[in-house]
N, C-alpha and C. Protein backbone atom coordinates (compact mmCIF):
# COMPACT_ATOMS: atom_id res chain seq x y z
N UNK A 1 0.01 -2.59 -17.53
CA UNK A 1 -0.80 -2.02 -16.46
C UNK A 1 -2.28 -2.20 -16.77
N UNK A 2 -2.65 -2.71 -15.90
CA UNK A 2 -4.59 -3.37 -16.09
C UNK A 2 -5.75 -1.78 -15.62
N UNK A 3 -4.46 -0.79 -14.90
CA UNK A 3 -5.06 0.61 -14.72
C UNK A 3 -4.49 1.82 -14.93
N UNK A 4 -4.61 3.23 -15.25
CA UNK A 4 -4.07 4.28 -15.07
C UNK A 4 -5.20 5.16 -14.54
N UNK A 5 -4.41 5.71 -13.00
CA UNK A 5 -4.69 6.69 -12.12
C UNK A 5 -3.97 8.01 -12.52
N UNK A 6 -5.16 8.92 -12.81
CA UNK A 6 -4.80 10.54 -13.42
C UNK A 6 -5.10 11.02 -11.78
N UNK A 7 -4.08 12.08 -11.74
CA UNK A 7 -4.01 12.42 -9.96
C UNK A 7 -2.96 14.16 -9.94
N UNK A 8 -2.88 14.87 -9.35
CA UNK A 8 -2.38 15.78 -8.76
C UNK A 8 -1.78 15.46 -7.34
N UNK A 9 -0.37 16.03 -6.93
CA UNK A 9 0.44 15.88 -6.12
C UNK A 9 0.09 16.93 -4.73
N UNK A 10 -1.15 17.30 -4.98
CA UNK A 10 -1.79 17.96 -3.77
C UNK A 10 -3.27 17.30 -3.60
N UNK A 11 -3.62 16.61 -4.41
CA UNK A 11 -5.03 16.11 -4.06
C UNK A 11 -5.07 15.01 -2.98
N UNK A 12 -5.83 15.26 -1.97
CA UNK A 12 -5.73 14.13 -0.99
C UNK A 12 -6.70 12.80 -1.07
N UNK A 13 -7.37 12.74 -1.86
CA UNK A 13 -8.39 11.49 -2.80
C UNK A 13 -7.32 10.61 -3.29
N UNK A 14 -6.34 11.61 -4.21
CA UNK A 14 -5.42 10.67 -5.16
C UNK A 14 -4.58 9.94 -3.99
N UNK A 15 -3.83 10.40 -3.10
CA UNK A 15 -3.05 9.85 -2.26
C UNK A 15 -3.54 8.57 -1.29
N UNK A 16 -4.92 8.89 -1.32
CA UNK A 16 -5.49 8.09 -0.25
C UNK A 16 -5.83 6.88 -1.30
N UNK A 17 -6.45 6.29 -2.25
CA UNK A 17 -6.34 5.76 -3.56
C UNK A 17 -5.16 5.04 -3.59
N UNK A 18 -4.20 5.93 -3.88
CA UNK A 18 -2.84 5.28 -4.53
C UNK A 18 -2.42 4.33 -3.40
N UNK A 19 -2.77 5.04 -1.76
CA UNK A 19 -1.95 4.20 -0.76
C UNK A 19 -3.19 2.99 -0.50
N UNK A 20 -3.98 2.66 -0.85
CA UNK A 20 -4.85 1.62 -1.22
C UNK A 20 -4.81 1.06 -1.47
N UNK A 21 -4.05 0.90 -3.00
CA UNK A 21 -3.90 0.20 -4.11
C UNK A 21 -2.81 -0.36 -3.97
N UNK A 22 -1.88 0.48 -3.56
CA UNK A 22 -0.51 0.08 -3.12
C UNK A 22 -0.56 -0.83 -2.13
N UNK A 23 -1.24 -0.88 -1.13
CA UNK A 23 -1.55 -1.66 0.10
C UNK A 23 -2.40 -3.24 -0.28
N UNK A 24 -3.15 -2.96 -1.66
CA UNK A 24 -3.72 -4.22 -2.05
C UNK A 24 -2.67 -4.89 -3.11
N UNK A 25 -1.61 -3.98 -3.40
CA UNK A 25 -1.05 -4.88 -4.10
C UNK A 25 -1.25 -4.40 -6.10
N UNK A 26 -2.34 -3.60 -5.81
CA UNK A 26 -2.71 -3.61 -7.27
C UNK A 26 -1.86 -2.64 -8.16
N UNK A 27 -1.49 -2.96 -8.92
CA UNK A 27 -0.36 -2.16 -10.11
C UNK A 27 -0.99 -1.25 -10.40
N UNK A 28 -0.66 0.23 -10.73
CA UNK A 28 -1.20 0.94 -11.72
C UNK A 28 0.09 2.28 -12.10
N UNK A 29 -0.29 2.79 -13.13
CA UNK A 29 1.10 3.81 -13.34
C UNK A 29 -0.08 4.80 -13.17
N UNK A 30 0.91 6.06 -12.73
CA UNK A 30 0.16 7.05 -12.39
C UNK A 30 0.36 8.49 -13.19
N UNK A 31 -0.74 9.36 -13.73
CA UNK A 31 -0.20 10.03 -14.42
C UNK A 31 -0.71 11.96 -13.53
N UNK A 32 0.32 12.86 -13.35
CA UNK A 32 0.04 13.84 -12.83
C UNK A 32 -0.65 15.09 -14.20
N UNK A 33 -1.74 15.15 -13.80
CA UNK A 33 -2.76 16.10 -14.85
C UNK A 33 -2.00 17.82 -14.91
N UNK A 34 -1.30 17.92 -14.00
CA UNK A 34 -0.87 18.96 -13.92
C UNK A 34 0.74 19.11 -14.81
N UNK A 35 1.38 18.03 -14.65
CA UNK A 35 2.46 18.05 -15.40
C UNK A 35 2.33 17.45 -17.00
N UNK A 36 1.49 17.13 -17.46
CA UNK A 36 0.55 16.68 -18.85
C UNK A 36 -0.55 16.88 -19.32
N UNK A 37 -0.35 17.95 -20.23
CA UNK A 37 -1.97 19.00 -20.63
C UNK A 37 -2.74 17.85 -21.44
N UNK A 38 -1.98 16.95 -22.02
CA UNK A 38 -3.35 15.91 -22.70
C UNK A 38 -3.77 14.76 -21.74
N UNK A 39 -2.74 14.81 -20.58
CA UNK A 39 -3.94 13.74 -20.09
C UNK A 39 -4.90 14.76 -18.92
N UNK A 40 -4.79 15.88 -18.80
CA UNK A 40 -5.61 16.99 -18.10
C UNK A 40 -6.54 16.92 -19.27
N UNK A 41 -6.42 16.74 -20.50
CA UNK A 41 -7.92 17.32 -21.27
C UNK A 41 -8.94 16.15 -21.15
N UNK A 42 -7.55 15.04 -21.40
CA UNK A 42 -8.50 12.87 -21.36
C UNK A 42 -9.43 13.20 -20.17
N UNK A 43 -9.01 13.52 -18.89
CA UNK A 43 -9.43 13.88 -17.58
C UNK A 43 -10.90 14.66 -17.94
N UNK A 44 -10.79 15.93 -18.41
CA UNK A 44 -12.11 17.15 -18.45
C UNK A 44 -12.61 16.08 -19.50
N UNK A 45 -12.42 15.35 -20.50
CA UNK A 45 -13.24 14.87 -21.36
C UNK A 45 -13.93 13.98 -20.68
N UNK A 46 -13.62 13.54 -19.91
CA UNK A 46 -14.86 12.08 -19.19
C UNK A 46 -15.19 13.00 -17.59
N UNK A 47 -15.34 13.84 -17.28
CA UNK A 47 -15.42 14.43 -16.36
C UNK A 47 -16.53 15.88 -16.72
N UNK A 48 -17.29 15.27 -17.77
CA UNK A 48 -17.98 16.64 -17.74
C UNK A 48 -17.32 17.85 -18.31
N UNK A 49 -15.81 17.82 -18.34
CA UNK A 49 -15.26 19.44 -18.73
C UNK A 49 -14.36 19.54 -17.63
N UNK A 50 -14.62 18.44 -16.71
CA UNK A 50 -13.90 19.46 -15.12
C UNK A 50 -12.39 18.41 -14.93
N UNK A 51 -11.69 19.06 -14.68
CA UNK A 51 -10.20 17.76 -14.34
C UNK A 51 -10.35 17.63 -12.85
N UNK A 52 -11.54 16.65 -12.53
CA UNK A 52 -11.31 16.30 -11.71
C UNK A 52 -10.69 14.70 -10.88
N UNK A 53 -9.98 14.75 -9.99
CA UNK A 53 -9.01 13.63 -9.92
C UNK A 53 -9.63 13.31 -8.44
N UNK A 54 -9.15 11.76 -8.22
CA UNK A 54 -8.58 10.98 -9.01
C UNK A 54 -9.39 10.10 -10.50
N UNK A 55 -9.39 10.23 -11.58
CA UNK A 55 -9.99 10.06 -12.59
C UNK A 55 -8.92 8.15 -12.67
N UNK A 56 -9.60 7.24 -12.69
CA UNK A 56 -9.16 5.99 -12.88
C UNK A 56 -9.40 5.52 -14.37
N UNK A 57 -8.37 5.34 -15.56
CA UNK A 57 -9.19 4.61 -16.52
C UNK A 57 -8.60 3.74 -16.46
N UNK A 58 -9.46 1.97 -16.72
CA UNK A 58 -9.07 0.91 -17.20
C UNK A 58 -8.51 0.47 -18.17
N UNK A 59 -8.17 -0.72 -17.96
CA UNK A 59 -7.72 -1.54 -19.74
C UNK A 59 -8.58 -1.68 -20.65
N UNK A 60 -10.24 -1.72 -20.12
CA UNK A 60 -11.11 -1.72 -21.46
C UNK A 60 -11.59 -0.45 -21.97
N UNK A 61 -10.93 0.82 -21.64
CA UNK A 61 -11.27 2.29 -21.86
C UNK A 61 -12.16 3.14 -21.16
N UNK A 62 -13.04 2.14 -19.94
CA UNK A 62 -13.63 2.87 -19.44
C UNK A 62 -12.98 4.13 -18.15
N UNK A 63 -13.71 4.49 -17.66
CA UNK A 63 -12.81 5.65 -16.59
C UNK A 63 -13.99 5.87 -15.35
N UNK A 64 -13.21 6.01 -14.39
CA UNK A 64 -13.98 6.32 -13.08
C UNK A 64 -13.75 7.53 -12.20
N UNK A 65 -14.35 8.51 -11.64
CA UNK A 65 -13.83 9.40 -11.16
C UNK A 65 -14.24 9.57 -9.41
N UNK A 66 -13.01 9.23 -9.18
CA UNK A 66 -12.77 9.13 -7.70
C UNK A 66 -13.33 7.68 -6.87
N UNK A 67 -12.75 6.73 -7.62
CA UNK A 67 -13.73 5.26 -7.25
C UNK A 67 -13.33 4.98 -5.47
N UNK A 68 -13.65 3.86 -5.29
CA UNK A 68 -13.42 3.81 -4.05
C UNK A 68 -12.99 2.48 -4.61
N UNK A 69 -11.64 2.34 -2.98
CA UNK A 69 -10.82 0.65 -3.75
C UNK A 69 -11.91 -0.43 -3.97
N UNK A 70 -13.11 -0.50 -3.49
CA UNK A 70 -14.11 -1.96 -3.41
C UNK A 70 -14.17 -1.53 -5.23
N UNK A 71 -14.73 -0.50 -5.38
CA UNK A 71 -15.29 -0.27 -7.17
C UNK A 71 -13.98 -0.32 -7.78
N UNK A 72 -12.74 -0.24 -7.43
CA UNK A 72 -11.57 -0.67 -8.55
C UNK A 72 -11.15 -1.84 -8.43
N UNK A 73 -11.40 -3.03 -7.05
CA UNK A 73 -11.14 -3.86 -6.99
C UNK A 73 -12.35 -5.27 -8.05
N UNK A 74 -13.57 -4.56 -7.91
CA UNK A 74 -14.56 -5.18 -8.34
C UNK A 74 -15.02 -4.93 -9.92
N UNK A 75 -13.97 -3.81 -10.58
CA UNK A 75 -13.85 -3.53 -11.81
C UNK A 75 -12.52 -4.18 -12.73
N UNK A 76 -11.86 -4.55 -12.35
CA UNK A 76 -10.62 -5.33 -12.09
C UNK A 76 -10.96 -6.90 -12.21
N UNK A 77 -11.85 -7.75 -11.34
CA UNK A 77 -12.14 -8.91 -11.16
C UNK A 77 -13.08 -8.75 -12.58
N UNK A 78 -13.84 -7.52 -13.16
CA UNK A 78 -14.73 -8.11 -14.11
C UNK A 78 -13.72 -8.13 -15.58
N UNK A 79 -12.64 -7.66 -15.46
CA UNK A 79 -12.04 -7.14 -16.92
C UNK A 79 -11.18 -8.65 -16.45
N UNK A 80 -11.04 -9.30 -15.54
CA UNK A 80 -9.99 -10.93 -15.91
C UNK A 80 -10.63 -11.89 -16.16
């Protein structure tokens, strides 16, 4: 996976995102912050403290919080 999307099953950012990505085709596994307290902390750690979603990290470690598909599509083209 070239991404992992940290997301909650009530957030409507994450859904709108995922059906994006899904719609472009782009792979990513998805991880729910609520059902996994360490990737809820990975989350508050690049977030200031706050778990806020959708938190995107890449294959080169960086992380984005709440990108829009052009900034994951155009973060994506720079990591190939």
């Amino acid at each position: 996976m070239s991404l992992t999307m940290y997301s909650t099953t009530w957030c409507g950012y994450c859904k709108r995102l995922k059906a994006q990505l899904t719609r472009e085709g782009i792979e990513f596994s998805e991880i729910d912050i609520e059902q996994d307290e360490a990737a809820a902390e990975l989350v508050a750690s690049v977030n200031g403290g706050n778990r806020t979603v959708p938190t995107v990290v890449y294959s080169d470690g960086s992380a984005a919080t709440n990108p829009s598909l052009i900034d994951v599509k155009e973060k994506l083209a720079s990591l190939s």
